[in-house]
PDB file of N, CA and C in Angstrom:
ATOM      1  N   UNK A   1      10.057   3.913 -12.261  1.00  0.00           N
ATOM      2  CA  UNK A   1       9.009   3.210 -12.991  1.00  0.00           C
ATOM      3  C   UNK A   1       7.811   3.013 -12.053  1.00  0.00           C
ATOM      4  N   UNK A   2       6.526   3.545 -12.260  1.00  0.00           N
ATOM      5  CA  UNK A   2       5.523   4.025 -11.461  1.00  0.00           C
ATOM      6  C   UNK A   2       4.893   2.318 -11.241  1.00  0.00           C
ATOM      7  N   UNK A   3       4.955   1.391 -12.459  1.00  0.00           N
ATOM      8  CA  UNK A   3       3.928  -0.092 -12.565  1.00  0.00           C
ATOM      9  C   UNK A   3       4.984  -0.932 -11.122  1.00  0.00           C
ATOM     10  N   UNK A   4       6.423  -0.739 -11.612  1.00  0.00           N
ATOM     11  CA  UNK A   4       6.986  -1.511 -10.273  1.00  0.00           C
ATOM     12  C   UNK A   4       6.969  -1.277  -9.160  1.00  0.00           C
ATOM     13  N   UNK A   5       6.605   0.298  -8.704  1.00  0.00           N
ATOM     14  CA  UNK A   5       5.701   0.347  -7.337  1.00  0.00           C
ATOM     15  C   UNK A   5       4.919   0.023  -6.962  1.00  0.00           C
ATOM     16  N   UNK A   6       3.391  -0.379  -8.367  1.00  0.00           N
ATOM     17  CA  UNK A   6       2.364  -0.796  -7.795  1.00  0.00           C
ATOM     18  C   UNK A   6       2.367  -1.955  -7.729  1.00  0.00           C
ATOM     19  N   UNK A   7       3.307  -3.050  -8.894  1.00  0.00           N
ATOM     20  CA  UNK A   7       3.218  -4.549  -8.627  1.00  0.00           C
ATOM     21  C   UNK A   7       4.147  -4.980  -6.844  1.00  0.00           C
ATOM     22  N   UNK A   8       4.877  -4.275  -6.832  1.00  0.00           N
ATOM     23  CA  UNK A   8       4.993  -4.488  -5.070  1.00  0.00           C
ATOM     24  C   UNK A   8       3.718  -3.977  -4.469  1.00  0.00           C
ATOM     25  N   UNK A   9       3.543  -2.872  -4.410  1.00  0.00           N
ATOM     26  CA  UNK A   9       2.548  -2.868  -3.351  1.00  0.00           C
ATOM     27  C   UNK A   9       1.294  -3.798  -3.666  1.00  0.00           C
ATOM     28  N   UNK A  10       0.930  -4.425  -4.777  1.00  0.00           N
ATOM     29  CA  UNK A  10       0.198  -5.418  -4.781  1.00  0.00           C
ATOM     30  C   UNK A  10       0.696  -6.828  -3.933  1.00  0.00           C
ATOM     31  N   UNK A  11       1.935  -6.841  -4.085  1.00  0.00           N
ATOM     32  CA  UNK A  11       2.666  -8.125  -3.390  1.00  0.00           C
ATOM     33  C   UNK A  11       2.001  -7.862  -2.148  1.00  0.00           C
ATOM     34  N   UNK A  12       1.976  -6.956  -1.574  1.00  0.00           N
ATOM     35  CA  UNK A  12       2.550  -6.522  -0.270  1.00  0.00           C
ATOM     36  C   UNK A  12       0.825  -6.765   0.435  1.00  0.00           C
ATOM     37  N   UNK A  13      -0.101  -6.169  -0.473  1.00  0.00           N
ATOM     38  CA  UNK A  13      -1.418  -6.309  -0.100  1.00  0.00           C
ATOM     39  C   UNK A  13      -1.812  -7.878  -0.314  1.00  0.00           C
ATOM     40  N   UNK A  14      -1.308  -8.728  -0.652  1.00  0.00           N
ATOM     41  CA  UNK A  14      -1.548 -10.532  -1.144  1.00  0.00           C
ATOM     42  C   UNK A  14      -0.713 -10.302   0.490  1.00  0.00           C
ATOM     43  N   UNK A  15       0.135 -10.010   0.806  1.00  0.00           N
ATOM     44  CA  UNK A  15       0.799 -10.600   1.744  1.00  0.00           C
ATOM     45  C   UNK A  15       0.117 -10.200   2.878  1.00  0.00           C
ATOM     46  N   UNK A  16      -0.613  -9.244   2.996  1.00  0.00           N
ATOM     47  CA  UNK A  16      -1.838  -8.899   4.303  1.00  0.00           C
ATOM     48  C   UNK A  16      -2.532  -9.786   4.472  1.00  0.00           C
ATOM     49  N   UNK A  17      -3.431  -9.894   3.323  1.00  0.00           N
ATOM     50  CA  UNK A  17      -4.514 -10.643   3.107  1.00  0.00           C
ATOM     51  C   UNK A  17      -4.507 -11.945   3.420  1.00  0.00           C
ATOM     52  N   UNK A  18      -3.817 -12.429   3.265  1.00  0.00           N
ATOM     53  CA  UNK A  18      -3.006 -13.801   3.091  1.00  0.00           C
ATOM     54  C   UNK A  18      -2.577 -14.177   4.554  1.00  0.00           C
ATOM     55  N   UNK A  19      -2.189 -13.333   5.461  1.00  0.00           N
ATOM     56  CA  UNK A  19      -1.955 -12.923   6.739  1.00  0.00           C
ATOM     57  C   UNK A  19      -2.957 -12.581   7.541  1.00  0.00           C
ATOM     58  N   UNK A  20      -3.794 -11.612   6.972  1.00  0.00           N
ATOM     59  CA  UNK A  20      -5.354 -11.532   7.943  1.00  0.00           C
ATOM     60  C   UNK A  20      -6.058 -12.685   8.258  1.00  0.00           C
ATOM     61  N   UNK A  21      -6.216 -13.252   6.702  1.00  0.00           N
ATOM     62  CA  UNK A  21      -7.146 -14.580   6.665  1.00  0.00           C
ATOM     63  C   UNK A  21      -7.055 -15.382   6.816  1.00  0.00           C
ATOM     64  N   UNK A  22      -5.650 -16.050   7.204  1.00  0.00           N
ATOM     65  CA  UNK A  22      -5.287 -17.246   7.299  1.00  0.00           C
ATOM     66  C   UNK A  22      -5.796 -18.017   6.386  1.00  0.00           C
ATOM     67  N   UNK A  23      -4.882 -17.887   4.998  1.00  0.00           N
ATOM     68  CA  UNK A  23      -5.325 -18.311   3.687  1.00  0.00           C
ATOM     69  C   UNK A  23      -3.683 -19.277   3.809  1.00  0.00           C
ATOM     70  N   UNK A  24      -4.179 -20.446   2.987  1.00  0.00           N
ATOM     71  CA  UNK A  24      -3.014 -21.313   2.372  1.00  0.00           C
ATOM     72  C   UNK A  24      -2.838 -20.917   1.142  1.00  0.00           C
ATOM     73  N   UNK A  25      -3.148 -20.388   0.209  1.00  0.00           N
ATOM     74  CA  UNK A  25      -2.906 -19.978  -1.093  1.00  0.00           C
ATOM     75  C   UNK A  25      -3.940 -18.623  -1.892  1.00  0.00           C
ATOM     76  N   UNK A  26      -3.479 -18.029  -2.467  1.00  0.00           N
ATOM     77  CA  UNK A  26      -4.083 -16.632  -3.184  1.00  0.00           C
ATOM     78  C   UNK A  26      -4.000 -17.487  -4.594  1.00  0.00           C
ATOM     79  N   UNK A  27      -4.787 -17.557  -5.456  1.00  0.00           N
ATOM     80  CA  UNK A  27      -4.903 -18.650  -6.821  1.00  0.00           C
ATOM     81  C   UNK A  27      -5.115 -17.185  -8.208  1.00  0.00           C
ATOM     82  N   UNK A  28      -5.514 -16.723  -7.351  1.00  0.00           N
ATOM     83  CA  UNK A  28      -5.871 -15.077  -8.101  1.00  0.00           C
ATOM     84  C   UNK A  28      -5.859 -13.732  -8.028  1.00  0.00           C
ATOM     85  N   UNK A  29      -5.525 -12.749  -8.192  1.00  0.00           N
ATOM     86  CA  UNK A  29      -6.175 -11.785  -7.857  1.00  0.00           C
ATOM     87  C   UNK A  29      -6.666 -11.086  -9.238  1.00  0.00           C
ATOM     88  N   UNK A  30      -7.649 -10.190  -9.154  1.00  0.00           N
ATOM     89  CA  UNK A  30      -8.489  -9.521 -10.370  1.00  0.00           C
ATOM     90  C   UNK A  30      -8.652  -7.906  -9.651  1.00  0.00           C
ATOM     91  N   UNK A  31      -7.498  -6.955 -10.615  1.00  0.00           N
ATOM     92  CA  UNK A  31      -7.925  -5.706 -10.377  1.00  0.00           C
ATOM     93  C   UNK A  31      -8.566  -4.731 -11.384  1.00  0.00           C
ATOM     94  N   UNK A  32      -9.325  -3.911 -10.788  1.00  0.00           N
ATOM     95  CA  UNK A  32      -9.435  -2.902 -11.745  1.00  0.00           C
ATOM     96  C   UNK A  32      -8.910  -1.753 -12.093  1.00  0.00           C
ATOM     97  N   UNK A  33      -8.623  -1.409 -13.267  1.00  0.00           N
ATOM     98  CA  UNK A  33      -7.393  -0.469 -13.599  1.00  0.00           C
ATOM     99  C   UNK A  33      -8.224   0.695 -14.690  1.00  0.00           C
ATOM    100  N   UNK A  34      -7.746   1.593 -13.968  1.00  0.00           N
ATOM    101  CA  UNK A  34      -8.566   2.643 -14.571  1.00  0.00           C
ATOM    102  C   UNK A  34      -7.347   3.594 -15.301  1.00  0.00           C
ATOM    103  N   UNK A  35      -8.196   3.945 -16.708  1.00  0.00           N
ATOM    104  CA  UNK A  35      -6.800   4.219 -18.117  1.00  0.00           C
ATOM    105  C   UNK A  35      -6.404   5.789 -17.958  1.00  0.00           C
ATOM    106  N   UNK A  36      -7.136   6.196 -16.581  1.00  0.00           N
ATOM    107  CA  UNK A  36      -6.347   7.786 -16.380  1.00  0.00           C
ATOM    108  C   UNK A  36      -5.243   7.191 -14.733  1.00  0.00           C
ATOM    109  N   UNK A  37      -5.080   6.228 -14.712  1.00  0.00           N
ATOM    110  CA  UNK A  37      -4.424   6.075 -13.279  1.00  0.00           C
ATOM    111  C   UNK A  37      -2.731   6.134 -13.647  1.00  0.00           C
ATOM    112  N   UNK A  38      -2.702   6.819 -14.612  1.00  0.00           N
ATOM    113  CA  UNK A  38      -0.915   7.114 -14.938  1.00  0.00           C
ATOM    114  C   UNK A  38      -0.043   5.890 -14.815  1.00  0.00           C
ATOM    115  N   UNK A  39      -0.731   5.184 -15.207  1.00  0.00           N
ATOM    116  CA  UNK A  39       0.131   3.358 -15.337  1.00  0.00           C
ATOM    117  C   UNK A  39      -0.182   2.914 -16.653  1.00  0.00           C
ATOM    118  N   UNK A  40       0.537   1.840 -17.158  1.00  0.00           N
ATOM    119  CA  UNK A  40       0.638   1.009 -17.850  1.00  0.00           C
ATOM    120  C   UNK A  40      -0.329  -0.715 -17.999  1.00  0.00           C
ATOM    121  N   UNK A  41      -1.390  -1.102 -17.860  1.00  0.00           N
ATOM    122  CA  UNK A  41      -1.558  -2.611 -17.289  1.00  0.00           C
ATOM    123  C   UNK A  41      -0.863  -3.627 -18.110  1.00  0.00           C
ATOM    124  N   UNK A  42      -0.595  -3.544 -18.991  1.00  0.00           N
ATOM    125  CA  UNK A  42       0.152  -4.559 -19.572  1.00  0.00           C
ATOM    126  C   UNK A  42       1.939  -4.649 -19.177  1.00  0.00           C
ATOM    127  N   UNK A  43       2.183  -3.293 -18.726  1.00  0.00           N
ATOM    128  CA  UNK A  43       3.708  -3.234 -18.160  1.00  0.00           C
ATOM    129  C   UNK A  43       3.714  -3.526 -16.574  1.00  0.00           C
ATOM    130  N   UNK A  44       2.336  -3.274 -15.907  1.00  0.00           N
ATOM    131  CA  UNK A  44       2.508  -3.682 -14.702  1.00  0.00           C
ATOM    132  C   UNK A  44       2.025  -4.978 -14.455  1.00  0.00           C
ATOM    133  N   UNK A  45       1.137  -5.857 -15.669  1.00  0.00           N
ATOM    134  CA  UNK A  45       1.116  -7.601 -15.744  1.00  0.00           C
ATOM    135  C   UNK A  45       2.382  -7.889 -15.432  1.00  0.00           C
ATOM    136  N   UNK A  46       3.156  -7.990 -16.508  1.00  0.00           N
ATOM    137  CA  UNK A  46       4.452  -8.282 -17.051  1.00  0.00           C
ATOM    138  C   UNK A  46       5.542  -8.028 -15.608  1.00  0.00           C
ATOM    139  N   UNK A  47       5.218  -6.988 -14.952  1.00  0.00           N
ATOM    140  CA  UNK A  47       6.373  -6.574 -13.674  1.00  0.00           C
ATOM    141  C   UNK A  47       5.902  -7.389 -12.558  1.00  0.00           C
ATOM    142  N   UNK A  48       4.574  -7.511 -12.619  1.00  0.00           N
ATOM    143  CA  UNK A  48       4.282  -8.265 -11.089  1.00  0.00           C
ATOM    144  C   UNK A  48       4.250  -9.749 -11.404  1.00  0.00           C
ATOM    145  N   UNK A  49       4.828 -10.689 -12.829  1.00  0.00           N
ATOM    146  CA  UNK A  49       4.917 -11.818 -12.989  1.00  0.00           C
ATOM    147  C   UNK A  49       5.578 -12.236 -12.912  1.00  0.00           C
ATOM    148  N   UNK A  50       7.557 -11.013 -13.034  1.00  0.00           N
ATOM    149  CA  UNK A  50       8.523 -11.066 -13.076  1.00  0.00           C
ATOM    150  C   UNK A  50       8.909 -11.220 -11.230  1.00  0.00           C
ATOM    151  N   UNK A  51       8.034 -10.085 -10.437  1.00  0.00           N
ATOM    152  CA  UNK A  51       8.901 -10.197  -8.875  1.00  0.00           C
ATOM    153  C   UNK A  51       7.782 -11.086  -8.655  1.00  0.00           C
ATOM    154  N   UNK A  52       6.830 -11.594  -8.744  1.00  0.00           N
ATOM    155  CA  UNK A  52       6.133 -12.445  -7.703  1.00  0.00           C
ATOM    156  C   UNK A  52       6.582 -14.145  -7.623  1.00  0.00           C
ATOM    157  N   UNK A  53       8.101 -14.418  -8.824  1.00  0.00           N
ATOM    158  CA  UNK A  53       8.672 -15.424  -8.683  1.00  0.00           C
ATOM    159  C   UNK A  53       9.284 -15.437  -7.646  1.00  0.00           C
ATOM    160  N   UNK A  54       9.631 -14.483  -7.046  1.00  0.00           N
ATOM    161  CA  UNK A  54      10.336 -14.173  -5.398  1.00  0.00           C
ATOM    162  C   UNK A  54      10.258 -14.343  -4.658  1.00  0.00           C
ATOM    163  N   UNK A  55       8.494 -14.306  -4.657  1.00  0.00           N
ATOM    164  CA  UNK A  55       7.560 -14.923  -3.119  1.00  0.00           C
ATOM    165  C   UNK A  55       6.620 -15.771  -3.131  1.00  0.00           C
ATOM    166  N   UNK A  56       5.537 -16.001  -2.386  1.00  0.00           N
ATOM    167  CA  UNK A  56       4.796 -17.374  -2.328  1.00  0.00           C
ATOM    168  C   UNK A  56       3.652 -16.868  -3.435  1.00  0.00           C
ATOM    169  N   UNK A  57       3.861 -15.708  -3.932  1.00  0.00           N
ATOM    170  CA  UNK A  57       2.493 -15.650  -4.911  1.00  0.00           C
ATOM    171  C   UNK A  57       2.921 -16.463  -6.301  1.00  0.00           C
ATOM    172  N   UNK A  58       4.106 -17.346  -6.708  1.00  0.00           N
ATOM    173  CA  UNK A  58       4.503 -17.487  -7.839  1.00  0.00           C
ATOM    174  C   UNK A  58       3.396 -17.691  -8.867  1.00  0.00           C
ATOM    175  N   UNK A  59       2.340 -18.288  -8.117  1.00  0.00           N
ATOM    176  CA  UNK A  59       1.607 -19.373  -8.726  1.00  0.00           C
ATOM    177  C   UNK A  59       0.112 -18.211  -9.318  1.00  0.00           C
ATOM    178  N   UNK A  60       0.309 -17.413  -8.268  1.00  0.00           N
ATOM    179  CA  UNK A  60      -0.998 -16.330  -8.702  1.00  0.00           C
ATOM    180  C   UNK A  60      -1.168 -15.539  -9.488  1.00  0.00           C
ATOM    181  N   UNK A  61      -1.915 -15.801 -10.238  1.00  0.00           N
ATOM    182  CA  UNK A  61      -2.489 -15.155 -11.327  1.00  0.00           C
ATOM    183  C   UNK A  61      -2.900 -13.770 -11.557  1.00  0.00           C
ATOM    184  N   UNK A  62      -2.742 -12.746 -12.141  1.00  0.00           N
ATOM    185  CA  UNK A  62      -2.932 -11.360 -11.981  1.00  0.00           C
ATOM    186  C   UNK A  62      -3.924 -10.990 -12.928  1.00  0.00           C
ATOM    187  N   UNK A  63      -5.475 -10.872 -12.943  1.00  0.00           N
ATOM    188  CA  UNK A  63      -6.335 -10.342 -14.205  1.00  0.00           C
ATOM    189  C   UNK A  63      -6.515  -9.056 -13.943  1.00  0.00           C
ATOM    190  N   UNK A  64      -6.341  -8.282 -14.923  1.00  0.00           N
ATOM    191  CA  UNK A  64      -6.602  -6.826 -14.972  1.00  0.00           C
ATOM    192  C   UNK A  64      -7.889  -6.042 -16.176  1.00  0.00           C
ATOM    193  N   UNK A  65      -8.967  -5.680 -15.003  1.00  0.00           N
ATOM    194  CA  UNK A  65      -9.811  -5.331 -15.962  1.00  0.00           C
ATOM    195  C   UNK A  65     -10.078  -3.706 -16.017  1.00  0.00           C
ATOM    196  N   UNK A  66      -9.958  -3.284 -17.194  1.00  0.00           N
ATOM    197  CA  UNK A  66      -9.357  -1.768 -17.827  1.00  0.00           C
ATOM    198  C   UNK A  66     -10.810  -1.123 -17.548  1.00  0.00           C
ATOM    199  N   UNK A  67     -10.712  -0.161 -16.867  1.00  0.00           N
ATOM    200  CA  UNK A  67     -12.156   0.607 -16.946  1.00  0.00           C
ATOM    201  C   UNK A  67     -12.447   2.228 -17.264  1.00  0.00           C
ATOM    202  N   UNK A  68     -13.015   2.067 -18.715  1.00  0.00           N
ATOM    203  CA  UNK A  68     -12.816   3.310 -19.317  1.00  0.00           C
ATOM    204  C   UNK A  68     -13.155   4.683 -18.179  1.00  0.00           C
ATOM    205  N   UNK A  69     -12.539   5.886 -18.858  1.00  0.00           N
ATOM    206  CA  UNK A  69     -13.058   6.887 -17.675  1.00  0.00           C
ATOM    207  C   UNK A  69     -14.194   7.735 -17.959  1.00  0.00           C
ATOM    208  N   UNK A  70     -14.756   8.331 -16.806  1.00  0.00           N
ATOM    209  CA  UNK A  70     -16.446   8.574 -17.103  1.00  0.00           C
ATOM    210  C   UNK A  70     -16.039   9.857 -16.178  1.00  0.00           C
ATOM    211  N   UNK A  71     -16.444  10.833 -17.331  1.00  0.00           N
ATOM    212  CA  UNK A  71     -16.518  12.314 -16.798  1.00  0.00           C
ATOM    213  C   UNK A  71     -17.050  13.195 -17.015  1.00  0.00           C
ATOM    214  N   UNK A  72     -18.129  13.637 -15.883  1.00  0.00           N
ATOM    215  CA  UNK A  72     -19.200  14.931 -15.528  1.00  0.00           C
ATOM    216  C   UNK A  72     -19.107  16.181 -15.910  1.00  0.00           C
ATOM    217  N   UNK A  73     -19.379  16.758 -17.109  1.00  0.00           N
ATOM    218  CA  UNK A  73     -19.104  17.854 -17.214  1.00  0.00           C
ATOM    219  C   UNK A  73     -19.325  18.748 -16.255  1.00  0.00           C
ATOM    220  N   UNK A  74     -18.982  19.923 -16.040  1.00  0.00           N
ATOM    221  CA  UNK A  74     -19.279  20.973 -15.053  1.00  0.00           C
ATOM    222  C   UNK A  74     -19.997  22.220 -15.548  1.00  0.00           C
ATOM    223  N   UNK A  75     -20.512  22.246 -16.851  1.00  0.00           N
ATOM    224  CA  UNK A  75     -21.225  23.403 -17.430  1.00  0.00           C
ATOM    225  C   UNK A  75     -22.899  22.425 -17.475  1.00  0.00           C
ATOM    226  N   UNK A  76     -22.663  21.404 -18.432  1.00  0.00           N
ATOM    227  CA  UNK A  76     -23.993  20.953 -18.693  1.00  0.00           C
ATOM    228  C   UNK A  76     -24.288  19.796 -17.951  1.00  0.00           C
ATOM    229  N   UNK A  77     -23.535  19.369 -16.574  1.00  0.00           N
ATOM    230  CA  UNK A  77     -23.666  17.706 -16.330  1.00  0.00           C
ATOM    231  C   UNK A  77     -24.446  16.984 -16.880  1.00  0.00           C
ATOM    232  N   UNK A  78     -23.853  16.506 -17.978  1.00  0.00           N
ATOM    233  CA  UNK A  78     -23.889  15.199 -18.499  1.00  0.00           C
ATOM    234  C   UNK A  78     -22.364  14.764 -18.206  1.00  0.00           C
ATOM    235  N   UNK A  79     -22.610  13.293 -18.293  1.00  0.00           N
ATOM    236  CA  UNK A  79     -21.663  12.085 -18.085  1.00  0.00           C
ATOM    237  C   UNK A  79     -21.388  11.977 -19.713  1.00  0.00           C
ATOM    238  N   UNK A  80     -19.876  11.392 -19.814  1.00  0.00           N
ATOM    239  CA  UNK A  80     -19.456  10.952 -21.119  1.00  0.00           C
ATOM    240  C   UNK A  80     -17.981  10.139 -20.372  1.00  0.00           C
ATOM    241  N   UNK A  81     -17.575   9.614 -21.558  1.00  0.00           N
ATOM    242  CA  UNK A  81     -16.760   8.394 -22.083  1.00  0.00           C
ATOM    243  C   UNK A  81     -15.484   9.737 -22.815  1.00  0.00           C
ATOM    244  N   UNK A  82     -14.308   9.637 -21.722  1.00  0.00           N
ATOM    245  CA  UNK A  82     -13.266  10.338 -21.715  1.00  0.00           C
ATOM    246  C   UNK A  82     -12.044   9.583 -23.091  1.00  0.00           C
ATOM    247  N   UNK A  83     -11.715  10.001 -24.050  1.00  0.00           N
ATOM    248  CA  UNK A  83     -10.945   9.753 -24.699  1.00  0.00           C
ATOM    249  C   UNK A  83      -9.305  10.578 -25.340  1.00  0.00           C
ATOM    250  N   UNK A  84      -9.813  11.883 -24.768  1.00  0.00           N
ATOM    251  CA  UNK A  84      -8.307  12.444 -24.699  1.00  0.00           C
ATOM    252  C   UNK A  84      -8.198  13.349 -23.597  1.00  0.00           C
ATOM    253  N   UNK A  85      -7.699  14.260 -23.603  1.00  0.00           N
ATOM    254  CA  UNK A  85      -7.371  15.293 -22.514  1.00  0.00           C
ATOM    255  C   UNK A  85      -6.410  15.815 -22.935  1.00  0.00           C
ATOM    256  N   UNK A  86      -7.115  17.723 -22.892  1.00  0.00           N
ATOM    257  CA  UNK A  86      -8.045  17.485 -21.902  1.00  0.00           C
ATOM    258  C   UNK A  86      -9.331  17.318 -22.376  1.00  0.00           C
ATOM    259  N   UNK A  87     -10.275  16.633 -21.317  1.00  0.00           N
ATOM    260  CA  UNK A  87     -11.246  16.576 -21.676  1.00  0.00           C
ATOM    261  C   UNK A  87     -12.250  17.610 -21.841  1.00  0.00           C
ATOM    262  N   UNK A  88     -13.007  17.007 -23.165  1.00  0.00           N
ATOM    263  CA  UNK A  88     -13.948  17.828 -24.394  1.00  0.00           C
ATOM    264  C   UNK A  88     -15.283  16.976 -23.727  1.00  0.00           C
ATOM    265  N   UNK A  89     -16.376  18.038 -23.609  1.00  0.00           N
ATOM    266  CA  UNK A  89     -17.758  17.658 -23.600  1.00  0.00           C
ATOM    267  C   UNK A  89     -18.329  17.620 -24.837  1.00  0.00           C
ATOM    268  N   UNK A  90     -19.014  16.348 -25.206  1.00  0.00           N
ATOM    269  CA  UNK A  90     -19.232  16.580 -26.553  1.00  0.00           C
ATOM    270  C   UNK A  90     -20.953  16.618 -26.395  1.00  0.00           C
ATOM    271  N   UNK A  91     -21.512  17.443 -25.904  1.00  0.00           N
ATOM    272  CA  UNK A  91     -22.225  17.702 -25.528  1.00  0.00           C
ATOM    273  C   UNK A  91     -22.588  19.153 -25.522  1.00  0.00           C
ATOM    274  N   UNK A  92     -21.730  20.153 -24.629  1.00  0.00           N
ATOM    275  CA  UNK A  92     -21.699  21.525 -25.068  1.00  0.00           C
ATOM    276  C   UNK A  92     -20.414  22.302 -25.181  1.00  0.00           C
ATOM    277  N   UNK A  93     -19.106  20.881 -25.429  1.00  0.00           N
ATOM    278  CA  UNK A  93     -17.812  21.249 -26.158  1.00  0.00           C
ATOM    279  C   UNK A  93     -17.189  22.287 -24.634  1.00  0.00           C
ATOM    280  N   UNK A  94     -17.777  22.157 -23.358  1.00  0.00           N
ATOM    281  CA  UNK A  94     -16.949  22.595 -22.213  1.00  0.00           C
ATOM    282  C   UNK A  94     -15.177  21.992 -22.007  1.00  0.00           C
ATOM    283  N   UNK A  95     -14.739  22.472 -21.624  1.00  0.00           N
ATOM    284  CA  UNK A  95     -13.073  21.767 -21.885  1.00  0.00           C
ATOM    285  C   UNK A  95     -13.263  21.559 -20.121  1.00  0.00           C
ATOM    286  N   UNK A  96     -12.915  20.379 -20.041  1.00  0.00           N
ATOM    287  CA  UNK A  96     -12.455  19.654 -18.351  1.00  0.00           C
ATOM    288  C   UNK A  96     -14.089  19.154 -17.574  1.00  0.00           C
ATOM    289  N   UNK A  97     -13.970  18.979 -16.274  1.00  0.00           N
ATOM    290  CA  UNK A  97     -15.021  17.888 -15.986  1.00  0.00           C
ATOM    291  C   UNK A  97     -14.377  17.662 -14.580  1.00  0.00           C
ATOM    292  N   UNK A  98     -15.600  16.825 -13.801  1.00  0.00           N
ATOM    293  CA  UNK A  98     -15.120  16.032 -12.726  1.00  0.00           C
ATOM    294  C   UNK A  98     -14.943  14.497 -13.246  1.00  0.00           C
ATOM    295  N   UNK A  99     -13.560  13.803 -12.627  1.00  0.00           N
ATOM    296  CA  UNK A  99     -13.492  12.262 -13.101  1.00  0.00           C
ATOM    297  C   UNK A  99     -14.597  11.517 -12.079  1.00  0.00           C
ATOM    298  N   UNK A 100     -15.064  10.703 -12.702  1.00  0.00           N
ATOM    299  CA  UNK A 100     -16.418   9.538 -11.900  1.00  0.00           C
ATOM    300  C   UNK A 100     -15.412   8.342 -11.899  1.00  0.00           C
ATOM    301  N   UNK A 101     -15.022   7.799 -12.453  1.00  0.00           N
ATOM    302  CA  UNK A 101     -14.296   6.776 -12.528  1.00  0.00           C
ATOM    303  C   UNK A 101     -13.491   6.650 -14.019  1.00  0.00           C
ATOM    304  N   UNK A 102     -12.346   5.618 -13.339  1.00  0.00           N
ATOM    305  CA  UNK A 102     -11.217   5.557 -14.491  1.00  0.00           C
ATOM    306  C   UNK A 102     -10.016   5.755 -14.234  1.00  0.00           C
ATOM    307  N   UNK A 103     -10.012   6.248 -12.774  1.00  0.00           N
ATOM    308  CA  UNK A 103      -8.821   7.082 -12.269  1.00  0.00           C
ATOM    309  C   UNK A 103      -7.853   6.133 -10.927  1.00  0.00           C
ATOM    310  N   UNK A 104      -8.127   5.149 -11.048  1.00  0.00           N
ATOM    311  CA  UNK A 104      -8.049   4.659  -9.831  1.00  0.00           C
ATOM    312  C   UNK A 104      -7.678   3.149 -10.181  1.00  0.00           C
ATOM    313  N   UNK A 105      -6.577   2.474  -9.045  1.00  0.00           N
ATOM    314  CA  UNK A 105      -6.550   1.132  -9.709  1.00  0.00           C
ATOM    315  C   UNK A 105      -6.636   0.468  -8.130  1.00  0.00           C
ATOM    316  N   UNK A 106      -7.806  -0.707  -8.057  1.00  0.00           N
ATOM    317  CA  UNK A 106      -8.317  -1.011  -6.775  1.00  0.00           C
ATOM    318  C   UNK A 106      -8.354  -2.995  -7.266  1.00  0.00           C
ATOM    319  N   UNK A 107      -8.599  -3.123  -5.901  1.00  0.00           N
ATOM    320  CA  UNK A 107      -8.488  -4.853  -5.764  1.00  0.00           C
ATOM    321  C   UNK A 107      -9.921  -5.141  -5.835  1.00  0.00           C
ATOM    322  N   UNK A 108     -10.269  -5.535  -7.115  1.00  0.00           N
ATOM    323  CA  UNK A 108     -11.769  -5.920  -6.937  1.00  0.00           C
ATOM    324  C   UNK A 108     -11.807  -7.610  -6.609  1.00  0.00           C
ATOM    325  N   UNK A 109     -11.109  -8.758  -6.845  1.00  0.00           N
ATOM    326  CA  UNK A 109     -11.429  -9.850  -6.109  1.00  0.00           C
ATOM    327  C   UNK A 109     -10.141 -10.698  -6.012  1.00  0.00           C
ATOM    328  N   UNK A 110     -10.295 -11.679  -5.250  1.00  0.00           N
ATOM    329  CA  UNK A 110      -9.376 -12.681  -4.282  1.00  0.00           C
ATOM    330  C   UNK A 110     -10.115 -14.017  -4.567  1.00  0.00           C
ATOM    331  N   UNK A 111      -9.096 -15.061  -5.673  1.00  0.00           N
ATOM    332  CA  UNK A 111      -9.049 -16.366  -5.345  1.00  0.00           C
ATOM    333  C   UNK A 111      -8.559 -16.899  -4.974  1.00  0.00           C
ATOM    334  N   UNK A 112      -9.141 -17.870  -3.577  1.00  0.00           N
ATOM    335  CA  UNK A 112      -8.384 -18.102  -2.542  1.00  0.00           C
ATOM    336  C   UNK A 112      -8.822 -19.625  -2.385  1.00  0.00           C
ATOM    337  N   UNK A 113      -7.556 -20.072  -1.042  1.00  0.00           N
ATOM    338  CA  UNK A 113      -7.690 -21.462  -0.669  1.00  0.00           C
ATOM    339  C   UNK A 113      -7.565 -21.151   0.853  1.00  0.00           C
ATOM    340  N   UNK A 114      -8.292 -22.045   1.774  1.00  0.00           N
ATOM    341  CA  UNK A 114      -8.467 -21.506   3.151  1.00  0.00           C
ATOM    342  C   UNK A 114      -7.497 -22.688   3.349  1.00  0.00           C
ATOM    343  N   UNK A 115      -6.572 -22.531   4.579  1.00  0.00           N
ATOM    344  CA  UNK A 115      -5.927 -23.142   5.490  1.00  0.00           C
ATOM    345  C   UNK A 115      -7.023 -24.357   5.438  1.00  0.00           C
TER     346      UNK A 115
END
């Protein structure tokens, strides 16, 4: 199951952070999840709410914000708003593209409490 790898390795990055900064508490974290990153966000909410009763994140909150994918055609570059795949330019109907974003699931912020 690909979401319970990433809700650990999210643990695991709270537990750096948390360790770099000499933080007393993580109150949040907010990622962005992009809908070609071969995950689930609502199955990997649900998994990282289930193990983070385990460790000191019990209390932290997980927001996940979905970010559609945006992809460059390679015949006519124009940019468009990816909805199946493979991807269709609806523009000059080219099949495939470079991904710009959508593809990727990254830590965009940290609510925190300082020591």
């Amino acid at each position: 199951m690909h979401e319970y790898s990433l809700a650990t390795n999210l643990i695991e990055i709270l537990k750096e952070e948390k360790r770099k900064r000499n933080l007393k508490k993580i109150l949040k974290v907010e990622i962005e999840f992009g809908k070609l990153s071969a995950a689930e966000p609502l199955i990997l909410k649900e998994i990282f709410d289930i193990i983070k009763k385990q460790t000191e994140f019990e209390d932290t909150e997980l927001v996940i914000d979905v970010i559609e994918p945006e992809i460059k055609c390679l015949k006519c570059d124009e940019i468009f708003k990816a909805t199946t795949f493979p991807f269709l330019c609806p523009f000059c109907e080219n099949v495939g593209g470079q991904i710009l974003k959508g593809d990727k699931i990254t830590v965009k912020s940290l609510e925190l409490i300082k020591d």
